[in-house]
C-alpha atoms as a PDB file:
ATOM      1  CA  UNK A   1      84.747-147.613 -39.758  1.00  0.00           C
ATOM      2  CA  UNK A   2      82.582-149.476 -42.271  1.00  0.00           C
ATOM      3  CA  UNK A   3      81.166-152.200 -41.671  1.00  0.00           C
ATOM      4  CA  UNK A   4      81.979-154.089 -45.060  1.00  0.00           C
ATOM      5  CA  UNK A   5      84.295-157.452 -44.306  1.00  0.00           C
ATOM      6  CA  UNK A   6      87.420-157.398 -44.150  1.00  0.00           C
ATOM      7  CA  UNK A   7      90.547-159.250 -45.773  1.00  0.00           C
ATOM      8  CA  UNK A   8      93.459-158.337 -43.868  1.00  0.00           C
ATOM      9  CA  UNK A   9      95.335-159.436 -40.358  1.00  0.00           C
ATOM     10  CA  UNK A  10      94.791-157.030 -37.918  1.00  0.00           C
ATOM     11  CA  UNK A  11      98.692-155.561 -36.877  1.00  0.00           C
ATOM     12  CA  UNK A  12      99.667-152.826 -34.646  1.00  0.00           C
ATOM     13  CA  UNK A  13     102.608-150.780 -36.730  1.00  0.00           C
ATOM     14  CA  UNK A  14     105.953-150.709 -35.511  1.00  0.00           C
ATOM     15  CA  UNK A  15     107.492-146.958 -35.527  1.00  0.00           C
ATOM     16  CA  UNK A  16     109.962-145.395 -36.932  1.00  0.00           C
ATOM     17  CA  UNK A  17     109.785-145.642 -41.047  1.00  0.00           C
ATOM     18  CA  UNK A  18     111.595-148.313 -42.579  1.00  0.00           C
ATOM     19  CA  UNK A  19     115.131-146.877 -43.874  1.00  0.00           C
ATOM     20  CA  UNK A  20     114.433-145.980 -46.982  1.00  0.00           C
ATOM     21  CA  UNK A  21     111.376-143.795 -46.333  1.00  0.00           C
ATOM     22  CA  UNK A  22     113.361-142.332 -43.025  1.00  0.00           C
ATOM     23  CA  UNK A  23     116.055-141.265 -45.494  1.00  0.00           C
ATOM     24  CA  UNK A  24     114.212-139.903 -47.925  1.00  0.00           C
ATOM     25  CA  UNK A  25     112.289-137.783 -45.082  1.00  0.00           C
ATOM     26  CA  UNK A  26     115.544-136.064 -44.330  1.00  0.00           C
ATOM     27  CA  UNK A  27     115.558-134.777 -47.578  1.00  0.00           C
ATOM     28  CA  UNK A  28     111.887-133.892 -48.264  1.00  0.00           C
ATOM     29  CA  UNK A  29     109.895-133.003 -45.173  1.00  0.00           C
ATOM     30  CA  UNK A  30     110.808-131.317 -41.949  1.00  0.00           C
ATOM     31  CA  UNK A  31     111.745-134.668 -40.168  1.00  0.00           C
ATOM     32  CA  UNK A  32     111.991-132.728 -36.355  1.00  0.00           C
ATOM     33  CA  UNK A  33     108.088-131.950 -37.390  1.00  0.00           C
ATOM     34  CA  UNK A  34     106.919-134.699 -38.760  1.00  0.00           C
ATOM     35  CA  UNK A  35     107.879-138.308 -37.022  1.00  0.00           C
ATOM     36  CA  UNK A  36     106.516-141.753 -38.505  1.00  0.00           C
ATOM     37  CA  UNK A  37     104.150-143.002 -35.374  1.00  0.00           C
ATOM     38  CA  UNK A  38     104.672-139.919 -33.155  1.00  0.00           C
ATOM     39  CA  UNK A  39     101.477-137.009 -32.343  1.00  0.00           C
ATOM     40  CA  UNK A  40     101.388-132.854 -33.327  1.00  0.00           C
ATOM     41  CA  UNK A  41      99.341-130.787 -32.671  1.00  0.00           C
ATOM     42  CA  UNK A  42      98.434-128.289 -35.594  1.00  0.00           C
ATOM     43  CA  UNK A  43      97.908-124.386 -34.377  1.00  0.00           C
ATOM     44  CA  UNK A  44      96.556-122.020 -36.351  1.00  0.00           C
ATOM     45  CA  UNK A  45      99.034-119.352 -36.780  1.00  0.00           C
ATOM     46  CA  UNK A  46      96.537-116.443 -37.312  1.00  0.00           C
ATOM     47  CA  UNK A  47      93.847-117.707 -35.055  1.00  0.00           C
ATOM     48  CA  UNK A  48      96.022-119.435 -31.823  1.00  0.00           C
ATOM     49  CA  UNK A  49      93.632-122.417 -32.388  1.00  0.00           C
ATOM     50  CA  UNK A  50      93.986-125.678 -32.353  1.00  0.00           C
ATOM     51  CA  UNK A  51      93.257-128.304 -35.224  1.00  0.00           C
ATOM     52  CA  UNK A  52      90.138-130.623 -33.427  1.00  0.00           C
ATOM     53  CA  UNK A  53      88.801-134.054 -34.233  1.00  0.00           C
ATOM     54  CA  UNK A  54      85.097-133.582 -33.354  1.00  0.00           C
ATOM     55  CA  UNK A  55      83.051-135.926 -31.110  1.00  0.00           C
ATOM     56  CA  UNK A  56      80.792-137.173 -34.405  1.00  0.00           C
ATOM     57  CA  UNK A  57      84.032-138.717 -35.682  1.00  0.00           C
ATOM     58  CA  UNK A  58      83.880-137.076 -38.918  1.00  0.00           C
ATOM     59  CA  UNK A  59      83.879-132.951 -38.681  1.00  0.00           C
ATOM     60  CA  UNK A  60      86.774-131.374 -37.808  1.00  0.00           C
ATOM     61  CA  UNK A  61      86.954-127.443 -36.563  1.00  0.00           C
ATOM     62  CA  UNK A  62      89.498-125.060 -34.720  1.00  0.00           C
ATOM     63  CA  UNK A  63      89.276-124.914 -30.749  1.00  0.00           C
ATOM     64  CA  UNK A  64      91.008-123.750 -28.306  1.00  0.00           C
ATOM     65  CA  UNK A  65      91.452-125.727 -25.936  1.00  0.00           C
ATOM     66  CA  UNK A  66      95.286-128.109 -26.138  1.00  0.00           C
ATOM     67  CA  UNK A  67      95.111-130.572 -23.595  1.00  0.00           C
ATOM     68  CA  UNK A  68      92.727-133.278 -25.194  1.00  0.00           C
ATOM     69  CA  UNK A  69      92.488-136.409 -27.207  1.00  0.00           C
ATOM     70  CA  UNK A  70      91.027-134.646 -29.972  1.00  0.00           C
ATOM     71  CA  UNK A  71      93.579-132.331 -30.598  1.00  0.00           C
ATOM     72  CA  UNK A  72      96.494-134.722 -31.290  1.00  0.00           C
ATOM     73  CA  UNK A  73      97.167-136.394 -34.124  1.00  0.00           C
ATOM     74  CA  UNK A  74      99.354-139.407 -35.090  1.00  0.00           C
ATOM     75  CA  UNK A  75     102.069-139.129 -37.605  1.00  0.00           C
ATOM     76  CA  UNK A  76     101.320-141.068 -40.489  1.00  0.00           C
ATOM     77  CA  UNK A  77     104.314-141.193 -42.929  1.00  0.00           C
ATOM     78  CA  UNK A  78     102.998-142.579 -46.928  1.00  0.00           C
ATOM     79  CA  UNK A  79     105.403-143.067 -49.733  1.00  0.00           C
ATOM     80  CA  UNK A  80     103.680-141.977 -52.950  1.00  0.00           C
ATOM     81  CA  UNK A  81     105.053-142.994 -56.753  1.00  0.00           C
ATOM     82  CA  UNK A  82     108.306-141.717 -57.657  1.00  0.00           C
ATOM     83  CA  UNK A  83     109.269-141.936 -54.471  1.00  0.00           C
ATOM     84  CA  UNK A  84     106.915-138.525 -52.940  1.00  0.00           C
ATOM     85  CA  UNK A  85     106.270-138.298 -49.488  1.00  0.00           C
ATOM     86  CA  UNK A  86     103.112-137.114 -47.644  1.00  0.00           C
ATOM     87  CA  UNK A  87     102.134-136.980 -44.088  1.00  0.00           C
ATOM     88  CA  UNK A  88      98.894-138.387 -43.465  1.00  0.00           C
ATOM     89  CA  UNK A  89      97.075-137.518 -39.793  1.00  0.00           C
ATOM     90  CA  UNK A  90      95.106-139.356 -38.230  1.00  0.00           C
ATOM     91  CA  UNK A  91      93.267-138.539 -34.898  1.00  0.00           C
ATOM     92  CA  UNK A  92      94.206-139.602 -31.758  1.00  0.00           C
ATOM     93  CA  UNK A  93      90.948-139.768 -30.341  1.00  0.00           C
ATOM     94  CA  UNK A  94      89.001-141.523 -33.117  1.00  0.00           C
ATOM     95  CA  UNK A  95      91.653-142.801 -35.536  1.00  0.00           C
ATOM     96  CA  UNK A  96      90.341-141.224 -38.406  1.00  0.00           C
ATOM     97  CA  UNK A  97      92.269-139.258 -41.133  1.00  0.00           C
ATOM     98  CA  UNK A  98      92.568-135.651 -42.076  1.00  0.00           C
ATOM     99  CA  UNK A  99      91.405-135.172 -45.797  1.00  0.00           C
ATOM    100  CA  UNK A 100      89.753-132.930 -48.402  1.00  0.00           C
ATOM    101  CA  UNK A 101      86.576-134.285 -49.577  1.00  0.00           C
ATOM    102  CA  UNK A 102      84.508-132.914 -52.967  1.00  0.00           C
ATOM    103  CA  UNK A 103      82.026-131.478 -50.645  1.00  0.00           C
ATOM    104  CA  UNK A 104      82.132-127.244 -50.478  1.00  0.00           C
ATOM    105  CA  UNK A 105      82.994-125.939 -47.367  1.00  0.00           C
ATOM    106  CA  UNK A 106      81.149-124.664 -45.319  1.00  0.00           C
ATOM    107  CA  UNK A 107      78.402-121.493 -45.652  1.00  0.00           C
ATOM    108  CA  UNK A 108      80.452-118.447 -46.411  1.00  0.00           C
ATOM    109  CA  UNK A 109      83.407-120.673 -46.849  1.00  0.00           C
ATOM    110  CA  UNK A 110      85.435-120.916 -50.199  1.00  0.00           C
ATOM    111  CA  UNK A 111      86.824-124.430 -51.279  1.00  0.00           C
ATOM    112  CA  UNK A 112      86.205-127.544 -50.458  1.00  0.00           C
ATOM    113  CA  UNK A 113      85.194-129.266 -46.927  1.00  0.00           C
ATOM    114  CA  UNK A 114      87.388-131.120 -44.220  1.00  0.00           C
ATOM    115  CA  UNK A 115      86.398-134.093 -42.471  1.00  0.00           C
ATOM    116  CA  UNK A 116      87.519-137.092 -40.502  1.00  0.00           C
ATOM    117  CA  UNK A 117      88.182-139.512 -43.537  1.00  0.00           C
ATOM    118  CA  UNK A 118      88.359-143.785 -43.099  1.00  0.00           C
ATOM    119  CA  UNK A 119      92.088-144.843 -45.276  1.00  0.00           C
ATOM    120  CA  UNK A 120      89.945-146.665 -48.127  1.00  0.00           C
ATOM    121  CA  UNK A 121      92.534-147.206 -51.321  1.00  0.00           C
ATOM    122  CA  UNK A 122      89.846-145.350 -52.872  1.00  0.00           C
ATOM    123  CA  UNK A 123      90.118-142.552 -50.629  1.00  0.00           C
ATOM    124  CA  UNK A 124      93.737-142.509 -50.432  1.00  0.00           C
ATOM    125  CA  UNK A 125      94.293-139.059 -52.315  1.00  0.00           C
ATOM    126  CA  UNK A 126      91.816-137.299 -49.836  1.00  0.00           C
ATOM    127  CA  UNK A 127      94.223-138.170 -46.854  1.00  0.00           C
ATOM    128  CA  UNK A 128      97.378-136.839 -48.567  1.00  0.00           C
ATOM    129  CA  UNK A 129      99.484-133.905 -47.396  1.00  0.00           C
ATOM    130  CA  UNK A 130     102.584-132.351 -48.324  1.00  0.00           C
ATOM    131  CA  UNK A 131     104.472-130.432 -45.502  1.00  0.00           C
ATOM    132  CA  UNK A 132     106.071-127.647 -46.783  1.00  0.00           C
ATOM    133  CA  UNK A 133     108.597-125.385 -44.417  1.00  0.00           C
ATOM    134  CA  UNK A 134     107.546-121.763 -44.417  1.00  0.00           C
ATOM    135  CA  UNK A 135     110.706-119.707 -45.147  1.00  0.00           C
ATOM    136  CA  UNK A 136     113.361-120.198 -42.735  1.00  0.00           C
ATOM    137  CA  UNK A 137     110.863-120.001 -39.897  1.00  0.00           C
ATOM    138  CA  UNK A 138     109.310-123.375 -38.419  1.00  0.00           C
ATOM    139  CA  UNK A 139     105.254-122.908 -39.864  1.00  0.00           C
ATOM    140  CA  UNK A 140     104.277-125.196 -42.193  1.00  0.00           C
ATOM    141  CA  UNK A 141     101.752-125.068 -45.273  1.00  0.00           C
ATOM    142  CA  UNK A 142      99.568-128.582 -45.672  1.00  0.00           C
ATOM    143  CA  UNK A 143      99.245-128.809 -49.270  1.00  0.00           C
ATOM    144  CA  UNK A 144      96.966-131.235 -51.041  1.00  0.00           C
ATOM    145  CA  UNK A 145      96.270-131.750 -54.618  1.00  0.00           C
ATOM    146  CA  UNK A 146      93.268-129.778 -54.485  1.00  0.00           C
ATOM    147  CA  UNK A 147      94.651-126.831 -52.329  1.00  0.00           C
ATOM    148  CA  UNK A 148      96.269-125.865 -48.855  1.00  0.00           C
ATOM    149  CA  UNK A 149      95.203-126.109 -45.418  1.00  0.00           C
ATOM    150  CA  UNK A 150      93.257-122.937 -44.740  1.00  0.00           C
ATOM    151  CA  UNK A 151      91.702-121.808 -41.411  1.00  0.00           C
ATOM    152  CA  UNK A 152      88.592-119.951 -41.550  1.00  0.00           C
ATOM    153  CA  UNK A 153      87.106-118.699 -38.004  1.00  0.00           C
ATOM    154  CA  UNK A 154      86.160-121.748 -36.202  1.00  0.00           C
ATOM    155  CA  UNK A 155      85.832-123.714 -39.570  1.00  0.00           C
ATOM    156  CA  UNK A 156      88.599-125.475 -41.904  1.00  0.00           C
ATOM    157  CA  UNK A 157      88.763-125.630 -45.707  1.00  0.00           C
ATOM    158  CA  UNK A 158      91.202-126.500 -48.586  1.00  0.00           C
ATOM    159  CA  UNK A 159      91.699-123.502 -50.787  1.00  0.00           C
ATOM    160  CA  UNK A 160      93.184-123.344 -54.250  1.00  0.00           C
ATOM    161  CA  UNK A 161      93.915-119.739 -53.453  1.00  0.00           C
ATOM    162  CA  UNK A 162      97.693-118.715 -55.240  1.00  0.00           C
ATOM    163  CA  UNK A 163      98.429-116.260 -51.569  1.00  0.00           C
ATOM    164  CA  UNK A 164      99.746-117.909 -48.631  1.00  0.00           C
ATOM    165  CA  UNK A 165      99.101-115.926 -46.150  1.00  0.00           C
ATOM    166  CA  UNK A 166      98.757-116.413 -42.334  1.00  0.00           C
ATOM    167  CA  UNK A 167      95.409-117.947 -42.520  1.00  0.00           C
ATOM    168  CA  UNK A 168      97.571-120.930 -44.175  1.00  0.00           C
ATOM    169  CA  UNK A 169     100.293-121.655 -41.996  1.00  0.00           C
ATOM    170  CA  UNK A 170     100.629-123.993 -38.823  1.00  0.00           C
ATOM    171  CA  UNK A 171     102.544-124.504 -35.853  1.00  0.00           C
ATOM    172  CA  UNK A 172     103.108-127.854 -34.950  1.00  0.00           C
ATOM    173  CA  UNK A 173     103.300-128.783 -31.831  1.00  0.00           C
ATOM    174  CA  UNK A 174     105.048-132.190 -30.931  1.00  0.00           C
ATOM    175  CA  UNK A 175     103.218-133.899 -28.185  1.00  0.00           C
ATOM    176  CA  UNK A 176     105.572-136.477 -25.931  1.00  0.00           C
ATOM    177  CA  UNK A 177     104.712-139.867 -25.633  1.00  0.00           C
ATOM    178  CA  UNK A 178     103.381-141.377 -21.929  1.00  0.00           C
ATOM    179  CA  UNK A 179     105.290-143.747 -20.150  1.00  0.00           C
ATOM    180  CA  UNK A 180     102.404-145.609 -18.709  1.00  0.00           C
ATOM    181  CA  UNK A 181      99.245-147.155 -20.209  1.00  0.00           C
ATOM    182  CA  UNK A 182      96.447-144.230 -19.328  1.00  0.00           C
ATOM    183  CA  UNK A 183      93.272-145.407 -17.760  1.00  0.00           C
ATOM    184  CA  UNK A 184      89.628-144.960 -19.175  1.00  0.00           C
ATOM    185  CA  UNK A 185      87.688-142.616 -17.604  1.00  0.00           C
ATOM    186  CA  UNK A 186      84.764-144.264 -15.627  1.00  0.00           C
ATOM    187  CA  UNK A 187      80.966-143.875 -17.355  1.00  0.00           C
ATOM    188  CA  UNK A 188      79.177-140.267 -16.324  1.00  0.00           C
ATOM    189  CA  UNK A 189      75.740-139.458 -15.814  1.00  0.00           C
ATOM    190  CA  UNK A 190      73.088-141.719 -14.725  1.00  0.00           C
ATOM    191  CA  UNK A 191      72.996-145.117 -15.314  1.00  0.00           C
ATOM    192  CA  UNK A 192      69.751-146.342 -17.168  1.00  0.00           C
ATOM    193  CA  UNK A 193      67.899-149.795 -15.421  1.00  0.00           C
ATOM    194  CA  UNK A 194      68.514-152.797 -17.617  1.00  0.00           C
ATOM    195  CA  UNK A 195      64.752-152.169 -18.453  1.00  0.00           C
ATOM    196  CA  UNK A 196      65.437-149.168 -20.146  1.00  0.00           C
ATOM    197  CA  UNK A 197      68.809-149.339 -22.052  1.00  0.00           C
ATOM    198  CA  UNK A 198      67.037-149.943 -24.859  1.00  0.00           C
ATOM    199  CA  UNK A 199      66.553-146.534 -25.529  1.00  0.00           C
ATOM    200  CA  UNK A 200      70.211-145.735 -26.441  1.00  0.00           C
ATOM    201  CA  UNK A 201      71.733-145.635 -29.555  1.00  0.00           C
ATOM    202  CA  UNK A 202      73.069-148.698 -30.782  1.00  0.00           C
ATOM    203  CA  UNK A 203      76.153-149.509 -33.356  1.00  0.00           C
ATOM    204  CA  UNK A 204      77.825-152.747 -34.391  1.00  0.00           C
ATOM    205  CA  UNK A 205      80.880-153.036 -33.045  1.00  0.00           C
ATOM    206  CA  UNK A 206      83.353-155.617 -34.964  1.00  0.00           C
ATOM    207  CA  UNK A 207      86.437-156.746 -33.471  1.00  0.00           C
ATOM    208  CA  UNK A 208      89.607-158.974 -34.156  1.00  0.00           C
ATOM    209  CA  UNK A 209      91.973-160.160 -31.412  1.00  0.00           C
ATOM    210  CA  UNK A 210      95.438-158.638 -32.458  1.00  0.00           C
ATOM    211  CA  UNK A 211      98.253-161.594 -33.400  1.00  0.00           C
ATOM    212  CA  UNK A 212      95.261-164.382 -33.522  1.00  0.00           C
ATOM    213  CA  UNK A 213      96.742-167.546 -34.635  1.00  0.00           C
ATOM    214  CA  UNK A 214      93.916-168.072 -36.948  1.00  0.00           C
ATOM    215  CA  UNK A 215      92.990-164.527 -38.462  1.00  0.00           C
ATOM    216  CA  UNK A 216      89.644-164.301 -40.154  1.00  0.00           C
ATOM    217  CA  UNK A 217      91.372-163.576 -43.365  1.00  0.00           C
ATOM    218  CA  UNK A 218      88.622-164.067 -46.007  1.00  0.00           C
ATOM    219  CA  UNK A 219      85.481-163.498 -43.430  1.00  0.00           C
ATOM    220  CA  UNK A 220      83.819-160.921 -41.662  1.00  0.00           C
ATOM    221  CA  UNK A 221      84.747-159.867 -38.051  1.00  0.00           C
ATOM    222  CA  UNK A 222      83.157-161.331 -35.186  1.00  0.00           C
ATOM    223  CA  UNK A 223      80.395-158.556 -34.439  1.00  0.00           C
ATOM    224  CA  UNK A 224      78.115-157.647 -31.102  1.00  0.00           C
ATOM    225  CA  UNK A 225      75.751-154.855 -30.995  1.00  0.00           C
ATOM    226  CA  UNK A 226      76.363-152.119 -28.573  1.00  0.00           C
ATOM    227  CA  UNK A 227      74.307-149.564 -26.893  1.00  0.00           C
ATOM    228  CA  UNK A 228      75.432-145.937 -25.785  1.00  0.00           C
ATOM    229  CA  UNK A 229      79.221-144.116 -26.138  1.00  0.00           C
ATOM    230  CA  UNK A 230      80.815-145.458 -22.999  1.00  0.00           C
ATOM    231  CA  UNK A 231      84.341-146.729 -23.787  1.00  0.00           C
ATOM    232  CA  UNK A 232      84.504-148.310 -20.294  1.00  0.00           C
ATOM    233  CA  UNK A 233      81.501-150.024 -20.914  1.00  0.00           C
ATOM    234  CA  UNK A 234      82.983-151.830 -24.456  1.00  0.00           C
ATOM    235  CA  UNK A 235      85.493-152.521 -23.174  1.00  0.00           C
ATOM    236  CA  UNK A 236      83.784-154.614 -20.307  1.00  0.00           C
ATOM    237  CA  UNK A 237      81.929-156.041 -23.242  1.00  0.00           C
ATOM    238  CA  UNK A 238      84.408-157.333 -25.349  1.00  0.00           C
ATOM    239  CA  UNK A 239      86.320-158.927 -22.622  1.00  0.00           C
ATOM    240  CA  UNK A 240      83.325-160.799 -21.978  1.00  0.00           C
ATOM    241  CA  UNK A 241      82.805-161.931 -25.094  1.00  0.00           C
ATOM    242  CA  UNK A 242      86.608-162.301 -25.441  1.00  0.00           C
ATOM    243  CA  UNK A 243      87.060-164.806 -22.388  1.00  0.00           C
ATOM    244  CA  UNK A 244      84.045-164.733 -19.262  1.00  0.00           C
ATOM    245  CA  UNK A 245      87.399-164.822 -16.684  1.00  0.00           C
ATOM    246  CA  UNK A 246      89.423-162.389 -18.395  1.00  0.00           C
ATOM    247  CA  UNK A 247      90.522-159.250 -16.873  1.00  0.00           C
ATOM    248  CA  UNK A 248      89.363-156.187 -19.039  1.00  0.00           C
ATOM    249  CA  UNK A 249      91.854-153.880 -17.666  1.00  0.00           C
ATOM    250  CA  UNK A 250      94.933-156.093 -19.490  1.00  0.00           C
ATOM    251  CA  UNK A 251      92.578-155.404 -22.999  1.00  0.00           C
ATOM    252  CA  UNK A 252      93.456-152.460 -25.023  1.00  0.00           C
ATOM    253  CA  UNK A 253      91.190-151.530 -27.826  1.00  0.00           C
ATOM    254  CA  UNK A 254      92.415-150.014 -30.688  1.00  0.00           C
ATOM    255  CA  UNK A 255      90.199-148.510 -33.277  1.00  0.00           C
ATOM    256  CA  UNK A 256      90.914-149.288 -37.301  1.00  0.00           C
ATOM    257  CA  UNK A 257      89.646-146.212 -39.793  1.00  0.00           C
ATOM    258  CA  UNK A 258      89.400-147.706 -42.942  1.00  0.00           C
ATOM    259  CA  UNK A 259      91.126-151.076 -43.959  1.00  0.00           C
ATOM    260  CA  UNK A 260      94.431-149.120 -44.554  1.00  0.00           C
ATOM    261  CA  UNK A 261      94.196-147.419 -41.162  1.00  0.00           C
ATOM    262  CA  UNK A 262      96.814-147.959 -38.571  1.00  0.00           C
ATOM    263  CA  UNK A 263      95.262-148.875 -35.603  1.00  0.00           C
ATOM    264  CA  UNK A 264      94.617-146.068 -32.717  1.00  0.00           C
ATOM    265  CA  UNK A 265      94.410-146.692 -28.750  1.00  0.00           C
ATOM    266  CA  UNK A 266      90.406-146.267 -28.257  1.00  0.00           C
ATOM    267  CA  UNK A 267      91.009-143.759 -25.014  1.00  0.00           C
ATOM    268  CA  UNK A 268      88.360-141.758 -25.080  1.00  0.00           C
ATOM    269  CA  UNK A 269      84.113-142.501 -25.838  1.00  0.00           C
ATOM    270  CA  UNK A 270      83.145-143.518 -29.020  1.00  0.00           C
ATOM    271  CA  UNK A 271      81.847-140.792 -31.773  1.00  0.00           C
ATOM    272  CA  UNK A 272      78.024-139.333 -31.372  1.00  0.00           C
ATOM    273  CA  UNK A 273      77.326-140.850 -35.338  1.00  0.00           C
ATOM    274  CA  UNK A 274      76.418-144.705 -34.995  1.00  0.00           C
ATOM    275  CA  UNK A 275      78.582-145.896 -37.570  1.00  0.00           C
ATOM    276  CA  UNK A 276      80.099-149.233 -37.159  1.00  0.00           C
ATOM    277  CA  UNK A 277      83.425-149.260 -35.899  1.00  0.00           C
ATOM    278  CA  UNK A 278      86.174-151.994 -36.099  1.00  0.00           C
ATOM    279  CA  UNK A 279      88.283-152.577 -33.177  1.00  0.00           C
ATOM    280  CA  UNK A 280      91.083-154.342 -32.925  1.00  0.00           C
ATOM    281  CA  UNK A 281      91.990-156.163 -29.066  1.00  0.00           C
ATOM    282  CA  UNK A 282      95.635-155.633 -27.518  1.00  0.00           C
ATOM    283  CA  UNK A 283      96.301-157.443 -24.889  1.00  0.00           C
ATOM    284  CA  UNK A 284      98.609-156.595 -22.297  1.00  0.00           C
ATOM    285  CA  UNK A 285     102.196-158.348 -22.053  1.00  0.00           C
ATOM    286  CA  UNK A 286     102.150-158.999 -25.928  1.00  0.00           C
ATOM    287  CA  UNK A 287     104.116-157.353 -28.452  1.00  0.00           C
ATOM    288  CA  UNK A 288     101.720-155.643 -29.975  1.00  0.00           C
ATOM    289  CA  UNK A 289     101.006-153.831 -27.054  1.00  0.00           C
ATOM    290  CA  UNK A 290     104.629-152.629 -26.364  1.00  0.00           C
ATOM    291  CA  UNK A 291     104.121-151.118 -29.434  1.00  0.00           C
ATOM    292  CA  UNK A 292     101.775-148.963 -28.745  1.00  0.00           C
ATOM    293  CA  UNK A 293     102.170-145.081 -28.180  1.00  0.00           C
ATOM    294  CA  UNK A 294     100.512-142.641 -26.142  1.00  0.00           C
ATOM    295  CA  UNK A 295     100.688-139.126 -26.094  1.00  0.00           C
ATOM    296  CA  UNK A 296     100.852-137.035 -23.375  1.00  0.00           C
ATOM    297  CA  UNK A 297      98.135-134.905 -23.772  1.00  0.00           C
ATOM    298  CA  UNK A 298      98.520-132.646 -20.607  1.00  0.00           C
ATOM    299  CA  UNK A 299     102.585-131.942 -21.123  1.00  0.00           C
ATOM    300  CA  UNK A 300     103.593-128.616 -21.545  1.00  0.00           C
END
């Protein structure tokens, strides 16, 4: 989500892992868990809560609530040197990752802080995990290099601590994926006159058409300014901008974290923090866009 310029095609990822990483996952990491391109939830085993992508787009914090954007998480499968495996996460509602950052952790907290993370090469060993099956039970401990996974009341840290007790383990949840495109929620609350919309928060909003014929490879993204959090609303936008007769509801926007992040389905509206965000447009009938996953938030 920064708003530097970028250098690389926009692509949707195909799923699964290529063979030699699927292979390898067999051997390494609980493959039934952990699925290249597929979403988990993460439950607290001692709390019952759920792992939650907060609406600034960069804390994260246990919750209990299960059916919501925010509590999924994509499957992100990275091959380290000498051939390691992690599983990276990144958030189904705002496409950031799950990482450890050198900040402490919250008051009365040991260890260090967990946020929503942009995939930045220089950021890449924030973002790593290593699944590791608890016993011959199905919890998991998330290890990083600077600790484990720990829940803490409503908050979440990464703990060098040598126990492993219950506050460290997770359930994971596999969420199925929907057969249909979902639809964005129409805008809520009132709707300010033209006169007045200047008094929302603005961001810049930079965008790339997916498979463009002539990528902006060594340039900066097209850009527009954009006021308020409505995803319905951008969306109208950047069809407009895109083509004045096209349809917006064949446009799928998909959200980029980083220039290393895979892109995410935009489903829900956009974080409280006005950072920029990069979006990258799918449009309907392409390739690209039979790529896509959803997941089905409200199965049981």
């Amino acid at each position: 989500m920064a708003g530097a310029p970028r250098n690389q095609e926009p692509t949707v990822p195909t799923s699964p892992s290529p063979p030699r990483a699927s292979a390898l996952l067999r051997h390494r990491l609980p493959t039934e868990q952990f699925q290249d391109g597929h979403h988990v939830r993460l439950r607290s085993r001692e709390r019952g809560t759920y792992l939650h992508a907060d609406d600034d787009g960069l804390g994260v914090s246990l919750r209990r609530r299960r059916a919501s954007m925010n509590a999924a998480w994509a499957v992100h499968i990275y091959e380290g040197d000498g051939d390691a495996l992690y599983v990276l996460l990144h958030s189904a509602a705002y496409g950031r990752y799950l990482g450890a950052t050198d900040a402490p952790a919250p008051r009365g907290h040991s260890g260090r802080r967990v946020e929503q993370c942009d995939y930045e090469p220089w950021q890449e060993v924030d973002i790593r995990w290593q699944a590791v099956r608890i016993g011959s039970g199905d919890d998991v401990l998330l290890r990083h290099v600077a600790g484990r996974l720990r829940a803490n009341g409503r908050h979440l840290s990464v703990d060098d601590f040598n126990s492993t007790g219950t506050m460290m383990h997770w359930v994971v949840e596999r969420i199925p994926a929907r057969e249909d495109t979902p639809r964005l929620a129409a805008p809520t609350g009132l709707r300010l006159p033209r006169s007045l919309t200047f008094l929302l928060p603005w961001r810049v909003i930079q965008y790339e058409q997916a498979g463009a014929d002539e990528p902006n490879a060594n340039f900066a993204w097209p850009s527009l300014l954009f006021r308020g959090r409505s995803v319905f609303h951008l969306r109208k936008k950047l069809a407009r901008r895109l083509d004045a007769a096209m349809d917006a509801s064949n446009l799928v926007m998909c959200v980029r974290a980083g220039t290393h992040g895979r892109p995410t389905p935009l489903l829900v509206d956009l974080p409280h923090r006005d950072e920029t965000l990069d979006i990258i447009v799918v449009m309907a009938g392409t390739p690209a866009h039979a790529e896509l996953r959803y997941p089905d938030v409200n199965a049981e």
